[in-house]
N, C-alpha and C. Protein backbone atom coordinates (compact mmCIF):
# COMPACT_ATOMS: atom_id res chain seq x y z
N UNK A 1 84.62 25.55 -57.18
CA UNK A 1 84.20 25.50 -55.79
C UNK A 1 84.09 24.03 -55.37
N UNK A 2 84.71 23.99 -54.43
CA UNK A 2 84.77 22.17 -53.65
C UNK A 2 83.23 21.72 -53.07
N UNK A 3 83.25 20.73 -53.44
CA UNK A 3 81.51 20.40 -52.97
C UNK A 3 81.35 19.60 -51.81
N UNK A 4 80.54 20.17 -51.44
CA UNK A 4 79.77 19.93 -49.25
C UNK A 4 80.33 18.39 -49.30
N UNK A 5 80.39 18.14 -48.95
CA UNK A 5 80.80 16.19 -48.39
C UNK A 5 79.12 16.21 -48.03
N UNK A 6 78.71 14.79 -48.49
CA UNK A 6 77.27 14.25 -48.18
C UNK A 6 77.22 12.97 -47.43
N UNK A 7 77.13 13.21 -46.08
CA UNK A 7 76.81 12.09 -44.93
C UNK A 7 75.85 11.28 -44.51
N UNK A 8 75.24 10.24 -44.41
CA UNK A 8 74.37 9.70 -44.12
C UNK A 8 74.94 8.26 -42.63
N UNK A 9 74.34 9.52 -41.33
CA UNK A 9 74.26 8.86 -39.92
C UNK A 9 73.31 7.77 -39.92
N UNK A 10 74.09 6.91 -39.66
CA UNK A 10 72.93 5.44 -39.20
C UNK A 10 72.23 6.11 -37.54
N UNK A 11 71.62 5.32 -37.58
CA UNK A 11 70.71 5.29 -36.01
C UNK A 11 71.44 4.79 -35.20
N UNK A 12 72.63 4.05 -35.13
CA UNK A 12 73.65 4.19 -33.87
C UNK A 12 74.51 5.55 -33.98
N UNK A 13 74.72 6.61 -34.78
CA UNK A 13 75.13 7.42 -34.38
C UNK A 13 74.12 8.53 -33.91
N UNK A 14 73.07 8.54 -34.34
CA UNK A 14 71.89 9.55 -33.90
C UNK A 14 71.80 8.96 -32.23
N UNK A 15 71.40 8.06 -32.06
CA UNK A 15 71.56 7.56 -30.87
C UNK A 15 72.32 8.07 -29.63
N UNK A 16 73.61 7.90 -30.44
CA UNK A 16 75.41 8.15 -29.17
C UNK A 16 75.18 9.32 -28.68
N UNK A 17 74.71 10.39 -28.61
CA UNK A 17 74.69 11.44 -27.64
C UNK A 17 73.75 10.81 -26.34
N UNK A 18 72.69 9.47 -25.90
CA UNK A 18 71.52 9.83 -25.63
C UNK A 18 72.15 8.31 -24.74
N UNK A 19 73.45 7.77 -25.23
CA UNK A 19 73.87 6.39 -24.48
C UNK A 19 74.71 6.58 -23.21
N UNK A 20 74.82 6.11 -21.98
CA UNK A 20 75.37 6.06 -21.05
C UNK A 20 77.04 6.27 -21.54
N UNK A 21 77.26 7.40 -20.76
CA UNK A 21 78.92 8.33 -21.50
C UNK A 21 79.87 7.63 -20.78
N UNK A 22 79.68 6.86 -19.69
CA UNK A 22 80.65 6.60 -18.88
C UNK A 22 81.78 6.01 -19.74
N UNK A 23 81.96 5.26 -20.55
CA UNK A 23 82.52 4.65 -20.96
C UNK A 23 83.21 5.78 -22.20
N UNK A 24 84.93 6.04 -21.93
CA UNK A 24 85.58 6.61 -22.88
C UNK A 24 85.31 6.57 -24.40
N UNK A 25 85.27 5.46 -24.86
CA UNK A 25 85.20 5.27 -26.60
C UNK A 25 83.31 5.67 -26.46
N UNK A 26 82.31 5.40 -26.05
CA UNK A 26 81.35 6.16 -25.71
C UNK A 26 81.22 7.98 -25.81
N UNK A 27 82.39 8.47 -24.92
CA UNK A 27 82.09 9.86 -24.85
C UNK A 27 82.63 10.32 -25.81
N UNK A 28 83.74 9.32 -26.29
CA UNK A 28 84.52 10.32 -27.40
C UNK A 28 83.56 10.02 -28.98
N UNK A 29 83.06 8.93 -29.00
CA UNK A 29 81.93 9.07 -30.13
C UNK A 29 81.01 10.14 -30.23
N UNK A 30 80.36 10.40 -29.33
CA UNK A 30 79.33 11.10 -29.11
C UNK A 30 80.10 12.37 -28.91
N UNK A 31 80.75 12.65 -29.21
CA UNK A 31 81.64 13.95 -29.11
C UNK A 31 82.01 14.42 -31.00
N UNK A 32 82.40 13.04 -31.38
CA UNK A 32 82.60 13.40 -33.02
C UNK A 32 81.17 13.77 -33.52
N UNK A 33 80.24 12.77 -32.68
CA UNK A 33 78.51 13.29 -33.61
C UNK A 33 78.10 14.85 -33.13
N UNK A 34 78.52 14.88 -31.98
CA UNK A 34 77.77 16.13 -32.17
C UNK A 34 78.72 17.48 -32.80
N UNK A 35 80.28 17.14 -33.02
CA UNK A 35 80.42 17.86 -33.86
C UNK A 35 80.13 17.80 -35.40
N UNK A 36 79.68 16.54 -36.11
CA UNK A 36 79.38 16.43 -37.19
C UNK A 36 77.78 16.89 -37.39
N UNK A 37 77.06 16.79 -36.15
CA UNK A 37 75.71 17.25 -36.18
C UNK A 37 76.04 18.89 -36.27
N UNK A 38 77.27 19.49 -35.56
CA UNK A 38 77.34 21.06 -35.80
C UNK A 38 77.56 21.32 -37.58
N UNK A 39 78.41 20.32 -37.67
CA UNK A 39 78.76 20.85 -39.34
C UNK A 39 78.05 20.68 -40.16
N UNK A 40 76.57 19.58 -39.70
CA UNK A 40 75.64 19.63 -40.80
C UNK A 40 74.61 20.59 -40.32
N UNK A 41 74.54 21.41 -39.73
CA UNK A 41 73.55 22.40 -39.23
C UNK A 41 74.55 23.77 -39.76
N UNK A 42 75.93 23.90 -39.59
CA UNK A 42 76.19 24.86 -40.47
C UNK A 42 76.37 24.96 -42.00
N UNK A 43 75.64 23.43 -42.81
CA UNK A 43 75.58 23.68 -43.47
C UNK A 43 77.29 22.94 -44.50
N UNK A 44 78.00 22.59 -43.34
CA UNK A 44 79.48 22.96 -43.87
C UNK A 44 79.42 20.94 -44.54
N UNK A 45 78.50 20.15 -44.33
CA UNK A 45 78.52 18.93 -44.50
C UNK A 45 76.88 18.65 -44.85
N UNK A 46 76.57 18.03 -46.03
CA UNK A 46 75.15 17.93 -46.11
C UNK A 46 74.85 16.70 -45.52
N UNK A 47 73.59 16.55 -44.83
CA UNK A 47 73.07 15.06 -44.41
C UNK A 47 72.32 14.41 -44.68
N UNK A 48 71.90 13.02 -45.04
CA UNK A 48 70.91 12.80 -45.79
C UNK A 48 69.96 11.44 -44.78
N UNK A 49 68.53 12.13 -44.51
CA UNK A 49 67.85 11.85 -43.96
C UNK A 49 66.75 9.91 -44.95
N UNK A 50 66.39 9.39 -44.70
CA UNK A 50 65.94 8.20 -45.24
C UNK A 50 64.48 7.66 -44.50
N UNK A 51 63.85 7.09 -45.01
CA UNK A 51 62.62 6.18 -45.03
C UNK A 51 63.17 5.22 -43.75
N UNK A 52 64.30 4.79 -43.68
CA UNK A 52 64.59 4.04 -42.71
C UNK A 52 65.25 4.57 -41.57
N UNK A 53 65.91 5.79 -41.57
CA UNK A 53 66.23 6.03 -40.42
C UNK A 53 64.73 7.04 -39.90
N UNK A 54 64.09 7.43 -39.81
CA UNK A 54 62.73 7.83 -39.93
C UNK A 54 61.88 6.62 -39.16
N UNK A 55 61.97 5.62 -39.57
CA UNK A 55 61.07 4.47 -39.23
C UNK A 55 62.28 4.17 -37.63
N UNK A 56 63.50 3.82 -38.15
CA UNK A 56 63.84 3.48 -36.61
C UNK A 56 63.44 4.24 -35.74
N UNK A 57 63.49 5.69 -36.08
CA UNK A 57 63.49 6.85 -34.69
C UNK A 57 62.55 6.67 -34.10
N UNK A 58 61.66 6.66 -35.14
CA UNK A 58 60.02 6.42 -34.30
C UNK A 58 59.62 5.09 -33.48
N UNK A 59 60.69 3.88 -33.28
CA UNK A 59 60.52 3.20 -32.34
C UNK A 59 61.10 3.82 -31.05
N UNK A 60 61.72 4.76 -31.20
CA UNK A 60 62.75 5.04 -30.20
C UNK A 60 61.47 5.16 -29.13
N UNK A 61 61.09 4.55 -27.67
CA UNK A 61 60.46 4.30 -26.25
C UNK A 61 60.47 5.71 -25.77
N UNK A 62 61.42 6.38 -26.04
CA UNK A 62 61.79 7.49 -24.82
C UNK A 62 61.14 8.94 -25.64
N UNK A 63 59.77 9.35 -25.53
CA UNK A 63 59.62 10.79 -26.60
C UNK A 63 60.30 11.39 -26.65
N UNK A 64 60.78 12.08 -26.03
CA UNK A 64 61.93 13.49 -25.59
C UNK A 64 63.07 13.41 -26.61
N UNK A 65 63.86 11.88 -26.32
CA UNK A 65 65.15 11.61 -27.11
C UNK A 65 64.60 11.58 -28.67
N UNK A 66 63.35 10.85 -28.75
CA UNK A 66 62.71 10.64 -30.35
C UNK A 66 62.87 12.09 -30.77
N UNK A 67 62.02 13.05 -30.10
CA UNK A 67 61.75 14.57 -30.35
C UNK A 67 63.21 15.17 -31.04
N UNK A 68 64.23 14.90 -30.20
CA UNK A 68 65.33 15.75 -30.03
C UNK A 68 66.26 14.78 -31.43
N UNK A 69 66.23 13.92 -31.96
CA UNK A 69 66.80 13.35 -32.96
C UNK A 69 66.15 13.84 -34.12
N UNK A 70 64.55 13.65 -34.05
CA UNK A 70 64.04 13.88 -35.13
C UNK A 70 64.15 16.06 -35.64
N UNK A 71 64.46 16.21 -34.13
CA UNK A 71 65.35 17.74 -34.81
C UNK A 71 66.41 17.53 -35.76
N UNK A 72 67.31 16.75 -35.34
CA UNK A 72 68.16 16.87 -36.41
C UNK A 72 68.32 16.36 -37.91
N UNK A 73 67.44 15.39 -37.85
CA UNK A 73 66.72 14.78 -38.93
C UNK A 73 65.93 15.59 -39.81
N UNK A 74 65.57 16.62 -39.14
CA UNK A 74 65.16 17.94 -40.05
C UNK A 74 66.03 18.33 -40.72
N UNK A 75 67.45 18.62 -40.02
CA UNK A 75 68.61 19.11 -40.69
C UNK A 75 69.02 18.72 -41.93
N UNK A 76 68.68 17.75 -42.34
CA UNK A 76 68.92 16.74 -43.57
C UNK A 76 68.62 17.38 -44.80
N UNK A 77 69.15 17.96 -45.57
CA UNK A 77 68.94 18.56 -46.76
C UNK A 77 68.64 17.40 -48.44
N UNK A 78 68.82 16.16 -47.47
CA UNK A 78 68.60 15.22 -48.77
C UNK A 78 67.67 14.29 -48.34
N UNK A 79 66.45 14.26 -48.66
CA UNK A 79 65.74 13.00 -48.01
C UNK A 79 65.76 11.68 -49.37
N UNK A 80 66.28 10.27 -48.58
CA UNK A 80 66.46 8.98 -49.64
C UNK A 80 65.00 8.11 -49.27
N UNK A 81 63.99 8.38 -49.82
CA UNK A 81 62.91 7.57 -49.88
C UNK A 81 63.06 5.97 -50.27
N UNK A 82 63.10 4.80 -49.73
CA UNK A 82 62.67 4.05 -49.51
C UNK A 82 62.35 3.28 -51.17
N UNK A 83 63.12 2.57 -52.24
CA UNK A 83 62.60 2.04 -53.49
C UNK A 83 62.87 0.82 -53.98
N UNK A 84 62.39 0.49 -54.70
CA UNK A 84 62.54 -1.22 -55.22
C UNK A 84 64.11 -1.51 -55.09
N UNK A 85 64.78 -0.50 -55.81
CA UNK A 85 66.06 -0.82 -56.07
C UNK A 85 66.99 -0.82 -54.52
N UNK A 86 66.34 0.02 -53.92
CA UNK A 86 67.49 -0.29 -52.38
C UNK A 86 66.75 -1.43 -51.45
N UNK A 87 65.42 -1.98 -51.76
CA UNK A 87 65.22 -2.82 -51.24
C UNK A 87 65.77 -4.17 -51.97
N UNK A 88 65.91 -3.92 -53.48
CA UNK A 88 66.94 -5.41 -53.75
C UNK A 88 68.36 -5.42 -53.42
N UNK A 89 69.00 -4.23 -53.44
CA UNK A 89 70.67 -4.16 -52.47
C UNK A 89 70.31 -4.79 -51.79
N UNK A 90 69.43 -4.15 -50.26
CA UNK A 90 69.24 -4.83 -49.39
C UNK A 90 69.98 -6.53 -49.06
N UNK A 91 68.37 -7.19 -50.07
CA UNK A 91 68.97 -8.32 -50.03
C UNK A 91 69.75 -8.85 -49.99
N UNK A 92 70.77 -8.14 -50.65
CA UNK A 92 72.04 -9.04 -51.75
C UNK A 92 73.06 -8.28 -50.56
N UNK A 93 72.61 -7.51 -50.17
CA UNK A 93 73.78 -7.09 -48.58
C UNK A 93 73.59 -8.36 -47.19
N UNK A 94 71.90 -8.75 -47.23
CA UNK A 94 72.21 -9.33 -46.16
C UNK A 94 72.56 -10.64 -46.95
N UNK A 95 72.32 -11.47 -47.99
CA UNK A 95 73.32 -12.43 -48.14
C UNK A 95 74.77 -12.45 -47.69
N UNK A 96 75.44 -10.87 -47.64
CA UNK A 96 76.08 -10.92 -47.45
C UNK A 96 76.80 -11.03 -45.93
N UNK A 97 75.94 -11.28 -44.90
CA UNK A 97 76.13 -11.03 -43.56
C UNK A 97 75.75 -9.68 -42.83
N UNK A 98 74.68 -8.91 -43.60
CA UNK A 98 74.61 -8.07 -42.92
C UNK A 98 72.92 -7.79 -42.39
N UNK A 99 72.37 -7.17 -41.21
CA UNK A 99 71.40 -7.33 -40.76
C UNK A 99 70.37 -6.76 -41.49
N UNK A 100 69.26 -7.01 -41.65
CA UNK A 100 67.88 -6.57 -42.67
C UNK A 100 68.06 -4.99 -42.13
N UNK A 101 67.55 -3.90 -41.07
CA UNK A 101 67.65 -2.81 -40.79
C UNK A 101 69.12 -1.73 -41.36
N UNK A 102 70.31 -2.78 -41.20
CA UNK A 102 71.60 -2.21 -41.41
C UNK A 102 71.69 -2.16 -42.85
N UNK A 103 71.19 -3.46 -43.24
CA UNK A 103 71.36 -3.38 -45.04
C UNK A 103 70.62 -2.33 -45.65
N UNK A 104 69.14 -2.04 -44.98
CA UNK A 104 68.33 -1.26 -45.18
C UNK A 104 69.20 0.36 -45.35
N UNK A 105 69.84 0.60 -44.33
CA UNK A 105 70.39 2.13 -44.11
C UNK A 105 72.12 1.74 -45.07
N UNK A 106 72.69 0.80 -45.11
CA UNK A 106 73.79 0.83 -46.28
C UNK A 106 72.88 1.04 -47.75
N UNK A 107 72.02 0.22 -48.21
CA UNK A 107 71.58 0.56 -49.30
C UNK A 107 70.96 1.74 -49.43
N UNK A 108 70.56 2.16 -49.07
CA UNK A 108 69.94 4.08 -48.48
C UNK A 108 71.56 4.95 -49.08
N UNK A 109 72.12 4.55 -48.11
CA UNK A 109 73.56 5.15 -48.38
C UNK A 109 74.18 5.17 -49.91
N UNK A 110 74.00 4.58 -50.06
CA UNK A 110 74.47 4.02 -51.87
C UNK A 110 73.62 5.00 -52.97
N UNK A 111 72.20 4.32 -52.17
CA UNK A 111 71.71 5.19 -53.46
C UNK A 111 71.35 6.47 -53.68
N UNK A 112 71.74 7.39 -52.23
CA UNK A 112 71.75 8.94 -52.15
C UNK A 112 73.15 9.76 -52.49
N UNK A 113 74.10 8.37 -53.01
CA UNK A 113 75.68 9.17 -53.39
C UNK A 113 76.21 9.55 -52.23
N UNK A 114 76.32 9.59 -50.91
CA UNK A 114 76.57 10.11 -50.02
C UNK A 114 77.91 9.75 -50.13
N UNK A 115 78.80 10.26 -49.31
CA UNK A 115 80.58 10.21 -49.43
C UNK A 115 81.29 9.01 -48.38
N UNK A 116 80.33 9.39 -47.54
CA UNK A 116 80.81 8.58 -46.02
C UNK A 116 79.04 8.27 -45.64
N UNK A 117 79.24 6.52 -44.84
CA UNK A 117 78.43 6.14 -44.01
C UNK A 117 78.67 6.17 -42.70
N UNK A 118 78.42 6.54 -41.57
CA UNK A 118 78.33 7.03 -40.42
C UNK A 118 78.25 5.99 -39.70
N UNK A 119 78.58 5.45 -38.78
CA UNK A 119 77.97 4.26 -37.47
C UNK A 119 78.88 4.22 -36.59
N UNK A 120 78.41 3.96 -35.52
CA UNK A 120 79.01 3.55 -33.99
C UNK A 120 79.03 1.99 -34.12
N UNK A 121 78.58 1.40 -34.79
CA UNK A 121 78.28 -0.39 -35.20
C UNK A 121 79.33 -0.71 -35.43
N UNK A 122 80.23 -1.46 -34.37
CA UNK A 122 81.82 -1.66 -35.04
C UNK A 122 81.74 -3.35 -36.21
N UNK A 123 80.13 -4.20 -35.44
CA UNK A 123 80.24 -5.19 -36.12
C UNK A 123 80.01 -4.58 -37.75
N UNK A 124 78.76 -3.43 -37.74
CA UNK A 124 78.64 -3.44 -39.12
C UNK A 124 79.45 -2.91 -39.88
N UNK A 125 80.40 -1.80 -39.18
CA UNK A 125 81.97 -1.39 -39.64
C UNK A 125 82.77 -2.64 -40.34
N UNK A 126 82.57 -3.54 -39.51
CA UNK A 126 83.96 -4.66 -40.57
C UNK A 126 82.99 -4.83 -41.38
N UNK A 127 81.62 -5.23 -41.21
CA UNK A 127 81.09 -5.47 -42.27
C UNK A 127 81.68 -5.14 -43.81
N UNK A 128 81.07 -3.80 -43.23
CA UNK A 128 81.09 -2.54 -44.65
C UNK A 128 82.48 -2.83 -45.07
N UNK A 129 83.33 -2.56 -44.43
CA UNK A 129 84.86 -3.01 -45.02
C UNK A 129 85.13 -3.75 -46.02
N UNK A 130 84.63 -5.33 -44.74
CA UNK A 130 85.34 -6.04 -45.65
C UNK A 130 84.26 -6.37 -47.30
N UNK A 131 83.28 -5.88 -47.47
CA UNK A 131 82.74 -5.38 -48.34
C UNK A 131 82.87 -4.22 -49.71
N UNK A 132 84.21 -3.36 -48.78
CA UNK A 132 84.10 -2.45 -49.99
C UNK A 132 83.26 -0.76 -50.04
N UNK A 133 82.51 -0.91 -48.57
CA UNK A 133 81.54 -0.32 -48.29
C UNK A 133 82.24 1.49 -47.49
N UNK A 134 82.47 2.40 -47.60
CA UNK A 134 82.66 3.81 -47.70
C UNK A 134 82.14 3.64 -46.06
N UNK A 135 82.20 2.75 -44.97
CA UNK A 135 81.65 3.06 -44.05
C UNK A 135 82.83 3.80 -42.53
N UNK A 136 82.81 4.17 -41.54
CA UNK A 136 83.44 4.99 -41.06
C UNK A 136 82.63 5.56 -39.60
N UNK A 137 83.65 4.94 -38.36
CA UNK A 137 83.38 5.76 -36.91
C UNK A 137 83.37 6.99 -37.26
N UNK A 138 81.89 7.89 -36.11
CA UNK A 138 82.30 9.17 -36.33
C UNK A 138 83.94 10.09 -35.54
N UNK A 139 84.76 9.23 -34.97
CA UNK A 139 85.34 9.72 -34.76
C UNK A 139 86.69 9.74 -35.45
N UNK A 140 86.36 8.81 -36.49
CA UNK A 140 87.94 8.14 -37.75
C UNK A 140 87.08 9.56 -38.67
N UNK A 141 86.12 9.68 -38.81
CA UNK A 141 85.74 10.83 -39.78
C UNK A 141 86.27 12.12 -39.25
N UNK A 142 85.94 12.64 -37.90
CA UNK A 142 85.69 13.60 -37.49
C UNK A 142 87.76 14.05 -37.91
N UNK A 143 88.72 13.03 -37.63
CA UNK A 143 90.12 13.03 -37.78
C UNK A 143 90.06 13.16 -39.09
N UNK A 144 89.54 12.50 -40.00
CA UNK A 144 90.09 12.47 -41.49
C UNK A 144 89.79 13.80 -41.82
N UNK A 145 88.49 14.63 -41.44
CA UNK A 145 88.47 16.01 -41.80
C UNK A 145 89.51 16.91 -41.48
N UNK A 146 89.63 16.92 -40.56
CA UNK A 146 91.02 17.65 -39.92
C UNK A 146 90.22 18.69 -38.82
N UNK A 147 88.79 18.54 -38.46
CA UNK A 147 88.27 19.47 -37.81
C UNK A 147 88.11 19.06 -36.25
């Protein structure tokens, strides 16, 4: 039996449903998340929820949008708690040019095995790249599935 693909959405893709659509590469993002939010609610893609995306949501200003993310954040069948060891990645990520919060949710990513990292962040996209890093628009994902 082929095993679930395990995703872990940064907080710019939890976000993209909740950002001003006007803008094409905008609607069509927020179009791959919420079909990847369908496939991890059927179950057909597992998601893995973190200590840090948890902490961003809860800055989120707006309750309603906080409320309605942290639904899907329920959905998460893997929660990655927050440990010494992804806080020393961390580091050694942002030596590498990458931001304390972002390094925070790449090292999260790493150490829950997840398959694909999720983001609308095109800076932290080259990042991850040119790093080596499994990272990926939800809409280069939503194509590579074939769904």
């Amino acid at each position: 039996m082929k095993r679930v693909k395990r995703v872990y959405l940064d907080t710019s893709a939890y976000h993209r449903p909740y950002d001003d659509q006007n803008q094409a590469k905008i609607y069509q993002e927020t179009q791959a998340v919420l079909r990847i939010l369908e496939l991890i609610e059927s179950r057909q893609l597992e998601a893995v929820n973190s200590d840090v995306l948890v902490f961003e949501i809860q800055q989120n200003p707006f309750p309603v949008k906080r409320k309605l993310i942290e639904l899907y954040l329920n959905q998460c069948t893997v929660k990655q708690p927050i440990n010494e060891v992804i806080r020393q990645r961390a580091k050694q990520l942002e030596y590498q040019g990458i931001k304390t919060m972002d390094a925070l949710h790449v090292s999260s990513f790493e150490i829950s095995q997840s398959d694909y990292f999720i983001t609308c962040d095109q800076r932290l996209l080259n990042r991850c790249k040119s790093l080596s890093i499994n990272a990926i628009n939800p809409i280069d994902f939503i194509k590579e599935l074939g769904t």
